[in-house]
Protein backbone atom coordinates (compact mmCIF):
# COMPACT_ATOMS: atom_id res chain seq x y z
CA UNK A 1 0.00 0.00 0.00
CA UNK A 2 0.96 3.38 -1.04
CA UNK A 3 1.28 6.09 1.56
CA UNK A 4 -0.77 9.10 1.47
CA UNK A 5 1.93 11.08 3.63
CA UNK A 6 3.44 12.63 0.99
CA UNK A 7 0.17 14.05 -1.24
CA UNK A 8 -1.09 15.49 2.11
CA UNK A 9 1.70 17.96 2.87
CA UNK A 10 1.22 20.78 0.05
CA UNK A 11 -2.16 20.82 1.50
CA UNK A 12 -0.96 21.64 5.06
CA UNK A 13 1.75 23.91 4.21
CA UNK A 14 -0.54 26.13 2.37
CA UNK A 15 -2.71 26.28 5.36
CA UNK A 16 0.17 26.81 7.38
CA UNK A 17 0.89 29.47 5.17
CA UNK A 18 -2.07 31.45 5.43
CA UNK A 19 -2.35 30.84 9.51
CA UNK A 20 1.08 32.58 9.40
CA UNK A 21 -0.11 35.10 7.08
CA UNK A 22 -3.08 36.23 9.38
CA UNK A 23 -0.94 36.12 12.30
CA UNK A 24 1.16 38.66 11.25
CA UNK A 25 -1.20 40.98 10.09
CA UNK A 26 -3.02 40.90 13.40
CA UNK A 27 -0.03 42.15 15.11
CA UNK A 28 0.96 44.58 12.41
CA UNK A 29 -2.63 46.20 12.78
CA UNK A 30 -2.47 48.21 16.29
CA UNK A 31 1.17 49.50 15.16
CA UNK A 32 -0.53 50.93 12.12
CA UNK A 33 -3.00 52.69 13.95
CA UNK A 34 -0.30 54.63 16.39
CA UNK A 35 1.81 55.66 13.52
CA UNK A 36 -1.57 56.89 11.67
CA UNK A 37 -2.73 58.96 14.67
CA UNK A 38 1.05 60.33 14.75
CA UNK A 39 1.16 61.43 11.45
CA UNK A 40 -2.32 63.30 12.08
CA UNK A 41 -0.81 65.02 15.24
CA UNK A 42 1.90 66.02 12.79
CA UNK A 43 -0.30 67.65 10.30
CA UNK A 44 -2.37 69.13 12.77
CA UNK A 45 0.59 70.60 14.41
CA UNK A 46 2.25 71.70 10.80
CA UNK A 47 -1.44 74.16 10.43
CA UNK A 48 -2.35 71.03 7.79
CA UNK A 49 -5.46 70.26 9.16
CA UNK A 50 -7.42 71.71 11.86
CA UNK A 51 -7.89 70.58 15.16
CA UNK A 52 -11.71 69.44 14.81
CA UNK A 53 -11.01 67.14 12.08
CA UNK A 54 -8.10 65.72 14.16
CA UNK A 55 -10.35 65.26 17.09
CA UNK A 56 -12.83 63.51 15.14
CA UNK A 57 -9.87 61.42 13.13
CA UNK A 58 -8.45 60.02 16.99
CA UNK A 59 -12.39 60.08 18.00
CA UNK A 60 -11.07 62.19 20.65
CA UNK A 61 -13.34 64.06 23.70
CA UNK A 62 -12.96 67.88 23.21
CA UNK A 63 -10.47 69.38 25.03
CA UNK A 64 -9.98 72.55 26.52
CA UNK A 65 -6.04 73.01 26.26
CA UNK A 66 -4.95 72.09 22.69
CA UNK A 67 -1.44 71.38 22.91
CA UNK A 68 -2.48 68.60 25.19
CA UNK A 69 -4.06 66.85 22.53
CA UNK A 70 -1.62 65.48 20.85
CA UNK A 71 1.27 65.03 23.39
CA UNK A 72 -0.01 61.86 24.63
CA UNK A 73 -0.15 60.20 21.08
CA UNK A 74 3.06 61.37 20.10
CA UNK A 75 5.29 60.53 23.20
CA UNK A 76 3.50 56.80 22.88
């Protein structure tokens, strides 16, 4: 009898593959979203955009003292 070892393992390194493939991206996904709200701090504090659209961008409570707003996100 023939063994079915060998016909089985493109199968499971695909899957292996794509397990792998997921993984990564769900760790890469909260580092994207600090460097995005960095780069919006950045604009916001180069006059590019203004500082309700930034609040709304980092869905951000408004606050009273706006150089606070962004020193939290860009010292994390």
């Amino acid at each position: 009898m023939r063994s079915n070892f060998r016909p089985n393992i493109r199968p499971a390194t695909n899957i292996i593959f794509v397990i792998g493939t997921f993984a990564i991206a769900l760790k890469i996904n909260p580092l994207a979203e600090v460097y995005q709200g960095k780069i919006l701090c950045i604009k916001y504090l180069k006059h590019q955009i203004n500082r309700e659209k930034l609040i709304k961008r980092l869905k951000l409570v408004k606050q009273a003292n706006q150089s606070s707003i962004c020193d939290s996100v860009l010292k994390s």
